[in-house]
N, C-alpha and C. Protein backbone atom coordinates (compact mmCIF):
# COMPACT_ATOMS: atom_id res chain seq x y z
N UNK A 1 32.51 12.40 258.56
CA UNK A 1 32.90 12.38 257.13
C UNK A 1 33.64 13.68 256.81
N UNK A 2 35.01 13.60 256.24
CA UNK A 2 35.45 14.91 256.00
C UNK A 2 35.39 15.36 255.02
N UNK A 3 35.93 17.02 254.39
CA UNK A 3 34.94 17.40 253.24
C UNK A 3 35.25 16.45 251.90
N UNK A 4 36.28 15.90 251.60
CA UNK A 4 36.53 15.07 250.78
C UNK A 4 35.46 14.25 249.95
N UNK A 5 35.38 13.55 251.63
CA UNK A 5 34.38 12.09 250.70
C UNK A 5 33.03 12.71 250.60
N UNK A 6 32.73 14.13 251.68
CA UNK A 6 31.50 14.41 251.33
C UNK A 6 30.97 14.97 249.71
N UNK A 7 32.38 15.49 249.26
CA UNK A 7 32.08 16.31 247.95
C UNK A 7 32.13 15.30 246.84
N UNK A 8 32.54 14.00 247.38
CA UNK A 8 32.88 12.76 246.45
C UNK A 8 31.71 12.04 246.29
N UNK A 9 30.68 11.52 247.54
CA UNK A 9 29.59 11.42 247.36
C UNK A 9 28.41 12.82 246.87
N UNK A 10 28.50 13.38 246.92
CA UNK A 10 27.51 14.25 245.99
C UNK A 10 27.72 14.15 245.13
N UNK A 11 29.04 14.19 244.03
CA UNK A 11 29.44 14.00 242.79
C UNK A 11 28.47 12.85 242.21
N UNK A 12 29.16 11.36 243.04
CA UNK A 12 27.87 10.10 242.68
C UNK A 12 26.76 10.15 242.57
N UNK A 13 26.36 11.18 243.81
CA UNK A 13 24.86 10.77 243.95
C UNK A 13 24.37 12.23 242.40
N UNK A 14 24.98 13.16 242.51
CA UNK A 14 24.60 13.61 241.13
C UNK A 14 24.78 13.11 239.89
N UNK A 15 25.43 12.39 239.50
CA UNK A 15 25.51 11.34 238.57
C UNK A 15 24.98 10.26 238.34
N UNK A 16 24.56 10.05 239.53
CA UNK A 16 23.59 8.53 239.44
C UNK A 16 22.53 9.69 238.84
N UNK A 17 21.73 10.31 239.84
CA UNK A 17 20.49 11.14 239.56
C UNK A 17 20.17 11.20 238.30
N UNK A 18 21.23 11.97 237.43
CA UNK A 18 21.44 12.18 236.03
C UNK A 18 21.13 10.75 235.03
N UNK A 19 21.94 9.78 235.94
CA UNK A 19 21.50 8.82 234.78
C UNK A 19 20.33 8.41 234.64
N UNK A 20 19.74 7.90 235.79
CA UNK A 20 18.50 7.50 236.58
C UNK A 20 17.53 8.11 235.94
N UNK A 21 17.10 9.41 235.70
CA UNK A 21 16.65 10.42 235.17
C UNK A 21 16.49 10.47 233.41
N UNK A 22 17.73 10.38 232.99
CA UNK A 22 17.48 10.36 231.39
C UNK A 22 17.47 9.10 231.01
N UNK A 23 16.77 7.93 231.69
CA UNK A 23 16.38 6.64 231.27
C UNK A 23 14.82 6.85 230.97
N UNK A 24 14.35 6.10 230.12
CA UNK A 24 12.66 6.33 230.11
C UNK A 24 12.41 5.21 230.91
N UNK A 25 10.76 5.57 231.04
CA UNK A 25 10.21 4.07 232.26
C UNK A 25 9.85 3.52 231.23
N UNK A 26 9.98 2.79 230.34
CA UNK A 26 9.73 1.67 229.61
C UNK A 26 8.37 1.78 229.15
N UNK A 27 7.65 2.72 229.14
CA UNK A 27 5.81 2.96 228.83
C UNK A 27 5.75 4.12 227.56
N UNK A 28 6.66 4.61 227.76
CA UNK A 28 6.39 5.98 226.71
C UNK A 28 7.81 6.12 225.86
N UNK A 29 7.76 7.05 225.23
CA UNK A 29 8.99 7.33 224.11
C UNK A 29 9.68 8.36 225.08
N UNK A 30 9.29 8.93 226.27
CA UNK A 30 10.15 9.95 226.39
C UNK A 30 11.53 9.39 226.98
N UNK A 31 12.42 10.64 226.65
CA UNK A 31 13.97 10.33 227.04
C UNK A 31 14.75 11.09 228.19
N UNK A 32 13.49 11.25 229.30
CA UNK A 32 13.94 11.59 230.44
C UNK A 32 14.06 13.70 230.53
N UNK A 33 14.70 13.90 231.26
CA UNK A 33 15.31 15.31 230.97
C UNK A 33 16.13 15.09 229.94
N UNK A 34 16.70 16.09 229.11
CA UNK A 34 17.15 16.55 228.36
C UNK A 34 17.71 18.06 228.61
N UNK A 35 19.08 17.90 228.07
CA UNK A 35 19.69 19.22 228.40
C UNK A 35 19.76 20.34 227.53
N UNK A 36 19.71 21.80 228.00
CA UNK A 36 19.66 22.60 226.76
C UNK A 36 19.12 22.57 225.72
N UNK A 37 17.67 21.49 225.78
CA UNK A 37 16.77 21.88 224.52
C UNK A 37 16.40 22.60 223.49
N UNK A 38 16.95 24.17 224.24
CA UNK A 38 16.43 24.86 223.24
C UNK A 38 17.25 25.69 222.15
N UNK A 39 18.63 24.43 222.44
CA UNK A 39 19.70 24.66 222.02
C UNK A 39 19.48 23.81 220.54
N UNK A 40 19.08 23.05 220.32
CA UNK A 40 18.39 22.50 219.16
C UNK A 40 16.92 21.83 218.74
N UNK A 41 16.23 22.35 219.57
CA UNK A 41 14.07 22.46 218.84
C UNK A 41 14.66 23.58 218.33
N UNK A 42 14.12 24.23 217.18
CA UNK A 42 14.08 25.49 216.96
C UNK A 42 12.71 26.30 217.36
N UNK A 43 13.19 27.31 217.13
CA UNK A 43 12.18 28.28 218.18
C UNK A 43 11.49 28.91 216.36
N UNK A 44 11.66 28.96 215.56
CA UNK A 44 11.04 30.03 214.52
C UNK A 44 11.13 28.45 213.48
N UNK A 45 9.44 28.69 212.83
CA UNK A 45 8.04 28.30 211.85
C UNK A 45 8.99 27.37 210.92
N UNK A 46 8.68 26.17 210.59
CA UNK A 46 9.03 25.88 209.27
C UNK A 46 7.71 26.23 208.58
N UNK A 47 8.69 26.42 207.10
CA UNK A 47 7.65 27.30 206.24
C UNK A 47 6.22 26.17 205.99
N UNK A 48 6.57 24.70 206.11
CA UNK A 48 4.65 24.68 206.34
C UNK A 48 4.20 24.28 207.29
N UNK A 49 4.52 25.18 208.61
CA UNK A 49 3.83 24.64 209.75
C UNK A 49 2.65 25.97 209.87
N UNK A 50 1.53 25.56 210.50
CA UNK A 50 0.71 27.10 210.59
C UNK A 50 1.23 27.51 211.36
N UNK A 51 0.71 29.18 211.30
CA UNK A 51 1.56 30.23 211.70
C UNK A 51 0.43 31.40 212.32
N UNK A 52 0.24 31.36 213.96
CA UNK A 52 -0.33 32.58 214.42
C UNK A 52 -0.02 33.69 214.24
N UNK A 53 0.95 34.09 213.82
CA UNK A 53 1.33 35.28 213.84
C UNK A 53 0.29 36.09 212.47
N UNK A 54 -0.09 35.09 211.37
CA UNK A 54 -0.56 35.83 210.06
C UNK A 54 -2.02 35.77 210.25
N UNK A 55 -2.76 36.42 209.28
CA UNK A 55 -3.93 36.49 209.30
C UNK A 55 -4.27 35.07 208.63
N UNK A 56 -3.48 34.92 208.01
CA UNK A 56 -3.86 33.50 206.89
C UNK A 56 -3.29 32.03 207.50
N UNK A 57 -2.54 32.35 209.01
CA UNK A 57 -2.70 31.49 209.20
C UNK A 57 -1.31 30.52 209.03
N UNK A 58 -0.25 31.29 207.75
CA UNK A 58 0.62 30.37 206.99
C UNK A 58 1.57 31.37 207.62
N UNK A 59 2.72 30.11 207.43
CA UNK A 59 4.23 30.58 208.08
C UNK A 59 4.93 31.50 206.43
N UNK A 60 4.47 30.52 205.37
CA UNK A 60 5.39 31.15 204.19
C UNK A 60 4.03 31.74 203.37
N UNK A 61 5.23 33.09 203.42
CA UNK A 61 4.21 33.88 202.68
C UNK A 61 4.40 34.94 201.29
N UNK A 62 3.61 34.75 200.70
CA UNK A 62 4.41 35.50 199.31
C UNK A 62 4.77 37.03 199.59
N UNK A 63 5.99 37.62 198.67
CA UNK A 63 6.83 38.66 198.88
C UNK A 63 5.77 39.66 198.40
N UNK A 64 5.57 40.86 198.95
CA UNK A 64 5.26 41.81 198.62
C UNK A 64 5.03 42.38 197.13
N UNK A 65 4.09 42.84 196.55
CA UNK A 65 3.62 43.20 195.17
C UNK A 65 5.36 44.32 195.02
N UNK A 66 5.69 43.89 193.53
CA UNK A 66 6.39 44.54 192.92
C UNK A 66 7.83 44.29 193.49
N UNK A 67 8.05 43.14 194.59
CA UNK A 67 9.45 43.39 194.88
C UNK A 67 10.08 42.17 194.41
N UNK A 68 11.34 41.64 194.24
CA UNK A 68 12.17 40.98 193.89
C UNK A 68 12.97 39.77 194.72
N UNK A 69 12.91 38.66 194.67
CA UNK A 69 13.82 38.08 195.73
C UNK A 69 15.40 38.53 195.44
N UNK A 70 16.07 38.40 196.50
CA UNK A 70 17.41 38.92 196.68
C UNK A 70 17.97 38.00 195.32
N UNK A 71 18.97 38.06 194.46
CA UNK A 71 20.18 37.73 193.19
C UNK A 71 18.73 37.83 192.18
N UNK A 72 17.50 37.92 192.34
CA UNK A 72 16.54 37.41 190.98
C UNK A 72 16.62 38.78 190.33
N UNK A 73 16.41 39.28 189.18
CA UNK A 73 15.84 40.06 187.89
C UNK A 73 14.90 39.33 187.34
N UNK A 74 13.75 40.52 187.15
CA UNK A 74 12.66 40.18 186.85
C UNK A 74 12.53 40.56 184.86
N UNK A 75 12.20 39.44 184.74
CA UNK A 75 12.30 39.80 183.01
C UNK A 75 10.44 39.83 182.58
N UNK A 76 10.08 41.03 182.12
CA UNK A 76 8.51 41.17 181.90
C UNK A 76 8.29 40.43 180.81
N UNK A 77 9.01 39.90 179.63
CA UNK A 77 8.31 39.64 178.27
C UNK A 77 8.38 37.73 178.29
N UNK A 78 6.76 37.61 178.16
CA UNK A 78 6.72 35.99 178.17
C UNK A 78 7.04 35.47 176.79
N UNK A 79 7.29 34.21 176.97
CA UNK A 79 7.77 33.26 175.80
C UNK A 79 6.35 33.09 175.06
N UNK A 80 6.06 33.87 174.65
CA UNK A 80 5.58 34.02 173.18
C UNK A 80 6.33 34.44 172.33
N UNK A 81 5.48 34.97 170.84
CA UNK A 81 6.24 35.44 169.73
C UNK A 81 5.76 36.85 169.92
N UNK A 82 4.62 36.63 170.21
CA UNK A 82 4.33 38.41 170.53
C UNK A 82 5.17 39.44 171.40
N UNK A 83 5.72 38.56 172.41
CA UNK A 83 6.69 39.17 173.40
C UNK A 83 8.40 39.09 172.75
N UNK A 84 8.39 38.03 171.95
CA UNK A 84 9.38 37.50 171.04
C UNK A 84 9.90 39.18 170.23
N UNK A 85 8.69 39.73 170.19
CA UNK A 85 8.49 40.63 168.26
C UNK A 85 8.97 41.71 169.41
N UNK A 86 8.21 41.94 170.52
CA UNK A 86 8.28 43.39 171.55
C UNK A 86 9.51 43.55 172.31
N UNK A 87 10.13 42.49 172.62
CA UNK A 87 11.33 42.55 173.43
C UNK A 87 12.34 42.80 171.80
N UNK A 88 12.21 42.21 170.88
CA UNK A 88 12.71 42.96 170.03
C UNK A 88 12.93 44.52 169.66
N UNK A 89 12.08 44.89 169.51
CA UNK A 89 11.68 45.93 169.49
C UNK A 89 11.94 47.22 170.44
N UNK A 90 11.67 46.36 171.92
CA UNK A 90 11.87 47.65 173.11
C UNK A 90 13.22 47.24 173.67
N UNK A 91 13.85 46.42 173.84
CA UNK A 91 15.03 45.80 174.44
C UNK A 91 16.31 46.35 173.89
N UNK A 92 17.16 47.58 174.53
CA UNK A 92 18.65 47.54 174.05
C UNK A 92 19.79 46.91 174.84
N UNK A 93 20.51 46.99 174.41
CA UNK A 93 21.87 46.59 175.25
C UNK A 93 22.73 47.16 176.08
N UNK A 94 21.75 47.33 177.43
CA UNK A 94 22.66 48.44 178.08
C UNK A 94 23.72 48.26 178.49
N UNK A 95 24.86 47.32 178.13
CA UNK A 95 26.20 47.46 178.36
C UNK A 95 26.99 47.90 177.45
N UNK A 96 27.85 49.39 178.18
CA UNK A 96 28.61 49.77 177.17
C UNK A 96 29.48 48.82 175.99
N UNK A 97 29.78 49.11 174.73
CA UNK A 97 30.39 48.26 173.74
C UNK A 97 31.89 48.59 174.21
N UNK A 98 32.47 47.98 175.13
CA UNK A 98 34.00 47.61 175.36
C UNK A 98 34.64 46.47 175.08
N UNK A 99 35.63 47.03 174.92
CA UNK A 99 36.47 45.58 174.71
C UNK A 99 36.14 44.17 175.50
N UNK A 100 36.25 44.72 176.93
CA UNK A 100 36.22 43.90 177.83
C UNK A 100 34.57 43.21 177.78
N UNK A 101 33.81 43.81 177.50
CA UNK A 101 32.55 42.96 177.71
C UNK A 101 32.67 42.44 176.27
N UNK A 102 32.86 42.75 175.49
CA UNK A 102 32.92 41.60 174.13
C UNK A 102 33.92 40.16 174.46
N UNK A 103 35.17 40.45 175.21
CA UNK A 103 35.86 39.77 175.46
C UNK A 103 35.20 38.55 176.67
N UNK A 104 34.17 38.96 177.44
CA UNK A 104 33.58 38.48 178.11
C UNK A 104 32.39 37.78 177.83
N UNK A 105 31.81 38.14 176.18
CA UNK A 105 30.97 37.47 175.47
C UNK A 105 30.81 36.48 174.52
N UNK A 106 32.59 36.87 174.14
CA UNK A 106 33.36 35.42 173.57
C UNK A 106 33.39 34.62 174.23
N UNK A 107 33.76 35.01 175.52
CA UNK A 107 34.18 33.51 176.31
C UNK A 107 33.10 32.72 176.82
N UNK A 108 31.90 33.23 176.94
CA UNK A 108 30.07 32.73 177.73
C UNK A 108 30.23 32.60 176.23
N UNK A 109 30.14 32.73 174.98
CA UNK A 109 29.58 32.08 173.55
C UNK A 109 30.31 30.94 173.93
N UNK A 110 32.07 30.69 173.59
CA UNK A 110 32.40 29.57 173.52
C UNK A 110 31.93 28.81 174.27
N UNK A 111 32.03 28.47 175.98
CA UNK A 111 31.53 28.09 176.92
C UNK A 111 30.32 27.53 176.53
N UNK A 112 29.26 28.35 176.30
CA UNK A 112 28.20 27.77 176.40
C UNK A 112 26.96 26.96 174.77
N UNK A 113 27.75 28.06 174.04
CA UNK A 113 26.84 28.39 172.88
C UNK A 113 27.63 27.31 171.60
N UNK A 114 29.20 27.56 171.69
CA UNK A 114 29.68 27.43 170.32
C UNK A 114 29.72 25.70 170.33
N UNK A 115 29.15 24.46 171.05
CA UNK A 115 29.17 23.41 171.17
C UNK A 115 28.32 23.00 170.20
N UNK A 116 26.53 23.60 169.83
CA UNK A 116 26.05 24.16 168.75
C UNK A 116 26.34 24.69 167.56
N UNK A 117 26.34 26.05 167.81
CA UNK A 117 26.69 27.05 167.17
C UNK A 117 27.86 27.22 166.57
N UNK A 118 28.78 26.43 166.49
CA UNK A 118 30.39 26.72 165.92
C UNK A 118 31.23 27.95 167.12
N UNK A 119 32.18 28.13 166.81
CA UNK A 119 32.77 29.03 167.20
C UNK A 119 32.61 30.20 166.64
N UNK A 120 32.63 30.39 165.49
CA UNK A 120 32.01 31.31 164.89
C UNK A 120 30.48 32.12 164.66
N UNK A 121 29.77 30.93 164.57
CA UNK A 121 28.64 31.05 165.11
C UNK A 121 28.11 30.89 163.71
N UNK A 122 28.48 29.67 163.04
CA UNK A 122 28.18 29.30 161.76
C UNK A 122 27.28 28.08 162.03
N UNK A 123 26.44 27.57 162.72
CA UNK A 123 25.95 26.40 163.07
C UNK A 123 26.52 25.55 163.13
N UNK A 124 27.96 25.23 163.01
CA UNK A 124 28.75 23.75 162.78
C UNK A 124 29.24 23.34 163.82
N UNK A 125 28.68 23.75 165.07
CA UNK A 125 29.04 23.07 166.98
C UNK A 125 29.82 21.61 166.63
N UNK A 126 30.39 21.37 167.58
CA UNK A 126 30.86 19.98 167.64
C UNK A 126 29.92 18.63 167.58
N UNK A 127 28.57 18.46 168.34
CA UNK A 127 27.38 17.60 168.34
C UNK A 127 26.32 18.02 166.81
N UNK A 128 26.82 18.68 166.18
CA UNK A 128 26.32 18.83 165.06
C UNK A 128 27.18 17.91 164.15
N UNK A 129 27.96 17.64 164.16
CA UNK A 129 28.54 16.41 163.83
C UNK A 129 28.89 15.23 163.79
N UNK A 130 29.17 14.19 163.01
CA UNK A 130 29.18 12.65 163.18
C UNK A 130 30.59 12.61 163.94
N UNK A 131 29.76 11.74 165.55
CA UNK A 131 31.45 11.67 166.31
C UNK A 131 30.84 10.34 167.02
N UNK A 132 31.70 9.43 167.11
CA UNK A 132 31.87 8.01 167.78
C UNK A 132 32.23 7.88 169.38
N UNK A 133 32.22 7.00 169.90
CA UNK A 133 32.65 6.79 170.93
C UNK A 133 33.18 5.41 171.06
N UNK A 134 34.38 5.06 171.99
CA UNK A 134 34.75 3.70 171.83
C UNK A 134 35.13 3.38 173.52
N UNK A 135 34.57 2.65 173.97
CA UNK A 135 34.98 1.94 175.27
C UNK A 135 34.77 0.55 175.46
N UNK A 136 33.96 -0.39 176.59
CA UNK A 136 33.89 -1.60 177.01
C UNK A 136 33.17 -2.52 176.29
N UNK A 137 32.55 -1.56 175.76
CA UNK A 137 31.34 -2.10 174.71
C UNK A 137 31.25 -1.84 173.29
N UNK A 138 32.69 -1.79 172.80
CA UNK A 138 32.99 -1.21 171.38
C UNK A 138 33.16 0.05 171.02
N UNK A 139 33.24 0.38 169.71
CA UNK A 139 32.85 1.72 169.47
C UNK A 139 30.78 1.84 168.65
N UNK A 140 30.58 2.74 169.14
CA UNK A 140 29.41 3.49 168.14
C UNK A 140 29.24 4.66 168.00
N UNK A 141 28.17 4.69 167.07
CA UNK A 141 28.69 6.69 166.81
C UNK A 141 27.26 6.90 167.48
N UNK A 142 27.54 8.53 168.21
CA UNK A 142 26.47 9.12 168.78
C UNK A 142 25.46 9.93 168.04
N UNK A 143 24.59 10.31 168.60
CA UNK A 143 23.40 11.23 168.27
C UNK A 143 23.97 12.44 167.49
N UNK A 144 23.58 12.42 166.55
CA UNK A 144 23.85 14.53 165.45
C UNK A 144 22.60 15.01 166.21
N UNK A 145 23.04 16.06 166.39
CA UNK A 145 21.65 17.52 166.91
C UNK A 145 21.57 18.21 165.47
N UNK A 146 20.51 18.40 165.31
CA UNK A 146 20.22 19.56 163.98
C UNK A 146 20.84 20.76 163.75
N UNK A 147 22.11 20.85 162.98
CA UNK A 147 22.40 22.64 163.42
C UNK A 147 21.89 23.63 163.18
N UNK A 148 22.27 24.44 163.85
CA UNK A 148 21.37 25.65 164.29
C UNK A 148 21.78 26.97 162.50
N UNK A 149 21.08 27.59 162.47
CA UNK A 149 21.47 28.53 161.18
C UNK A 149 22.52 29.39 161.74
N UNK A 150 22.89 29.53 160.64
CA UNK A 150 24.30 30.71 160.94
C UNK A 150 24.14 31.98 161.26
N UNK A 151 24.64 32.52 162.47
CA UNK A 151 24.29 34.22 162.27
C UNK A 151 25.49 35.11 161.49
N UNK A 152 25.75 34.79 160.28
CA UNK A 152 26.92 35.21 159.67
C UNK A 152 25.96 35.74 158.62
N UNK A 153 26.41 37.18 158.21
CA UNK A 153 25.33 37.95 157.08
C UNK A 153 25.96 37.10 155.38
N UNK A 154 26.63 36.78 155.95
CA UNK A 154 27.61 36.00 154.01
C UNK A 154 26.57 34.46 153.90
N UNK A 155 26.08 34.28 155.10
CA UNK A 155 25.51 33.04 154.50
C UNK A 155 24.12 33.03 154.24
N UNK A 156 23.72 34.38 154.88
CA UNK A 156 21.88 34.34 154.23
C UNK A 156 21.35 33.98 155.29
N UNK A 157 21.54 32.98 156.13
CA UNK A 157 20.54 32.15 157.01
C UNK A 157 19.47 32.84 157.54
N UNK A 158 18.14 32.40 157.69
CA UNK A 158 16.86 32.58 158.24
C UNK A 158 16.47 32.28 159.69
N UNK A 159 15.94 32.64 160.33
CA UNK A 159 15.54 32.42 161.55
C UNK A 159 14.41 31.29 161.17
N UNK A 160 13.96 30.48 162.10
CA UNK A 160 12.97 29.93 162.55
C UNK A 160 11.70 30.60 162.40
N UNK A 161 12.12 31.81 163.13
CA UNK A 161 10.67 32.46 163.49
C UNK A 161 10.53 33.55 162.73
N UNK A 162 11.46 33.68 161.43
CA UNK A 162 11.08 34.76 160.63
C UNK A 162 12.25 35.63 160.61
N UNK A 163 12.95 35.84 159.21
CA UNK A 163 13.73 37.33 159.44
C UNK A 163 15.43 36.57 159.19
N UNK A 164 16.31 37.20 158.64
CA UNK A 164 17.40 36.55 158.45
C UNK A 164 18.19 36.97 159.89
N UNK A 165 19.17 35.91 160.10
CA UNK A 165 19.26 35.58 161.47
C UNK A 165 20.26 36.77 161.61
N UNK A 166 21.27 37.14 160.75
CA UNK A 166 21.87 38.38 160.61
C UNK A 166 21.38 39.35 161.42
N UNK A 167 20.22 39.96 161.23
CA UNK A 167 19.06 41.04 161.64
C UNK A 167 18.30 41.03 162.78
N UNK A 168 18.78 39.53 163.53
CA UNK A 168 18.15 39.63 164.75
C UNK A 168 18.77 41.10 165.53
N UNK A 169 17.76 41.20 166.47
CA UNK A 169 17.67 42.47 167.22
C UNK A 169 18.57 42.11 168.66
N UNK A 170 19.08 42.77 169.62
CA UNK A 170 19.50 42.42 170.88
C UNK A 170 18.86 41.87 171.57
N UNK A 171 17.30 42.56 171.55
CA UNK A 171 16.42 42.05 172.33
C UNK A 171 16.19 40.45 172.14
N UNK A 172 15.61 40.63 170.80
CA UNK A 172 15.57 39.08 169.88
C UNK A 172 16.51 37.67 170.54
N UNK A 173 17.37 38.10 170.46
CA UNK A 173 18.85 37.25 171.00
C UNK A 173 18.48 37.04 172.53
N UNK A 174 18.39 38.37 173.29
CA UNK A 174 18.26 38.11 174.33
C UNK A 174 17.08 37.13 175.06
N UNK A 175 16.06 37.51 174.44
CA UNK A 175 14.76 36.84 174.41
C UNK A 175 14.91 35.28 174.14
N UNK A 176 16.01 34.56 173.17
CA UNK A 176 16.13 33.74 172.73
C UNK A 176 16.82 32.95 174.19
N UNK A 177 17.94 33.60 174.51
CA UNK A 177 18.93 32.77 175.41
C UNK A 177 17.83 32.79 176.50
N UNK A 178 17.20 33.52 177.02
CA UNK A 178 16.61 33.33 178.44
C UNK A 178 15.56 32.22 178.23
N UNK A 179 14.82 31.85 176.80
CA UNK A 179 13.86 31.07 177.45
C UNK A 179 14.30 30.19 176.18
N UNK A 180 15.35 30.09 175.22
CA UNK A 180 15.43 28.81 174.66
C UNK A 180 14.62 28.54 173.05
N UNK A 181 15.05 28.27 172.43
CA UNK A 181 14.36 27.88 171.18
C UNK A 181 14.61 26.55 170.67
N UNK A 182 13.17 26.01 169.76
CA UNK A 182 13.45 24.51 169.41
C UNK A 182 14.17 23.59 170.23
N UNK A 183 15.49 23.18 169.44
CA UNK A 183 16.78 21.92 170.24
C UNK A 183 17.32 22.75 171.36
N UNK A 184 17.53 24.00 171.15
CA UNK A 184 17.87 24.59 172.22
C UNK A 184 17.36 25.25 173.39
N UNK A 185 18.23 24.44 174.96
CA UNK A 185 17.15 25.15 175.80
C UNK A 185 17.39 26.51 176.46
N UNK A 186 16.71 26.53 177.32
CA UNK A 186 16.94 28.31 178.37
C UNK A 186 18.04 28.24 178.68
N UNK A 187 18.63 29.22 178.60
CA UNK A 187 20.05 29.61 179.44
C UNK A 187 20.06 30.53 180.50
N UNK A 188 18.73 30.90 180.68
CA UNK A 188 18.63 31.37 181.96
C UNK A 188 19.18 31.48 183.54
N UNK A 189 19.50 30.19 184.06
CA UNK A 189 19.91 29.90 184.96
C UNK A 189 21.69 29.59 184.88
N UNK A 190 22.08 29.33 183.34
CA UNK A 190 23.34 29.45 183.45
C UNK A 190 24.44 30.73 183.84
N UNK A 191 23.33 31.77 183.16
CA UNK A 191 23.86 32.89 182.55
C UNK A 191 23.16 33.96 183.35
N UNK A 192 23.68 35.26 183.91
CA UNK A 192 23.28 36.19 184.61
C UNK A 192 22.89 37.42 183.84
N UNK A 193 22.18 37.82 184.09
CA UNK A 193 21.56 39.13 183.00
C UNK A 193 22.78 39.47 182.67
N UNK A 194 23.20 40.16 183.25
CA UNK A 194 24.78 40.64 182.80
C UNK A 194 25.76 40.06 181.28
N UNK A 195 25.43 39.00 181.75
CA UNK A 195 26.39 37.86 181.27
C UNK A 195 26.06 37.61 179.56
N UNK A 196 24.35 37.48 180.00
CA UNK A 196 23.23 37.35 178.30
C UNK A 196 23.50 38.09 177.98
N UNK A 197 23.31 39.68 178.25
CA UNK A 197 23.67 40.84 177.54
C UNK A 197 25.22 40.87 176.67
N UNK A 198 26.62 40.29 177.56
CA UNK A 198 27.74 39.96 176.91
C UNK A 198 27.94 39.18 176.02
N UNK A 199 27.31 38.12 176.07
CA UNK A 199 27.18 37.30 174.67
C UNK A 199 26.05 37.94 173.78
N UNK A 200 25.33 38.14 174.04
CA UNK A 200 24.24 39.30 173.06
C UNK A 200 25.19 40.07 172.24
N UNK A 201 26.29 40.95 172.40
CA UNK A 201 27.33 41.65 172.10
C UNK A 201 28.16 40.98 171.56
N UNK A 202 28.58 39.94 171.86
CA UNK A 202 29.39 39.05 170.62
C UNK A 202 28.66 38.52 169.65
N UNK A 203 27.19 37.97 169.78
CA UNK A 203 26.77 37.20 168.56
C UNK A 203 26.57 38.45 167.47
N UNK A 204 26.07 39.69 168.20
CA UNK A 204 26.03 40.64 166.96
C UNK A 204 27.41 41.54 166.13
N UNK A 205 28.40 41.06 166.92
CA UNK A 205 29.63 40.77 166.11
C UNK A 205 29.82 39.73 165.47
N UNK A 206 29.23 38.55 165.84
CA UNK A 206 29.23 37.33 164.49
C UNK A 206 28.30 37.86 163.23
N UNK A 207 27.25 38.30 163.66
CA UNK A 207 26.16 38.50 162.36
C UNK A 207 26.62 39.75 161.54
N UNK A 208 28.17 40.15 161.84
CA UNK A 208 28.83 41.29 160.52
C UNK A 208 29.42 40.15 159.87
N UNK A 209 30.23 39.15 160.12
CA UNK A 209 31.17 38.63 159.13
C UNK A 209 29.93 37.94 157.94
């Protein structure tokens, strides 16, 4: 046999082998050898598998006292009124008053707020109003939301929770957008500390006119 057909039959006979091999015997689930396994089992814990490595036993484990997950800010004052009155109270606005962050607080109000709130921030949002809809199934008119009071000092308006809405505090405001009042909910997750603080800075430019 010359080297040809000899290197031609090994080829076969390694290929048969291979197939022969990753067939199961018809008794069990297994699928023979398998190549590079550990190219996809993973080698590291899903978070609820137990876990030798801990004392407790668990793969997921809570973060260390006092630290933060990576993008989170931690806001201390709970949705009470008591925390309502204190974040009032202790809470300023640490972004400088520039143009640019007012300009950046107009645009997160409109965006988010003035659909409610008016553009101005007179309570007269767009869903605060009688508006219809007409398609396959006629027209009908939709749901009014209750509007919200004005933070404009010319109109008087009152807060909910006490105090003319004019006079809310930064904190107050801020306290408001993160966890939501009445019809309105949290904006927490829309809006980045940063961001609350910028509209915080425009609504208390609405509550001069």
């Amino acid at each position: 046999m010359n080297k040809k057909n000899f290197l031609g039959t090994v080829c076969v006979a390694v290929a048969l082998t291979a197939v022969v091999t990753a067939c199961g015997d018809g008794t069990t689930r297994s699928a023979g050898w398998e190549f590079s396994r550990n190219m996809y089992d993973p080698l590291a814990y899903n978070p609820d598998q137990p876990n030798p490595n801990f004392e407790n036993k668990q793969t997921a484990q809570l973060p260390p006292d006092g630290t933060n997950p990576i993008g989170f800010d931690r806001y201390e004052y709970a949705n009470t009124m008591e925390d309502y009155e204190r974040a009032g109270a202790e809470l300023q606005n640490p972004l400088p008053a520039t143009a640019e962050n007012l300009a950046k607080g107009e645009h997160l109000f409109l965006v988010n707020c003035a659909v409610c709130h008016g553009k101005e921030g007179k309570g007269d949002g767009s869903i605060t109003k009688d508006r219809s809809v007409t398609d396959s199934r006629g027209t009908r008119q939709l749901e009014n939301f209750p509007p919200p009071p004005s933070y404009a000092r010319s109109t008087g308006a009152n807060s909910s929770r006490g105090g003319a809405m004019a006079d809310l505090s930064a904190g107050k405001i801020y306290h408001t957008i993160y966890y939501g009042l009445n019809a309105m909910g949290s904006h927490a997750s829309q809006l980045d500390p940063e961001e609350r603080w910028q509209v915080v800075m425009y609504v208390q430019e609405l509550q001069k006119k």
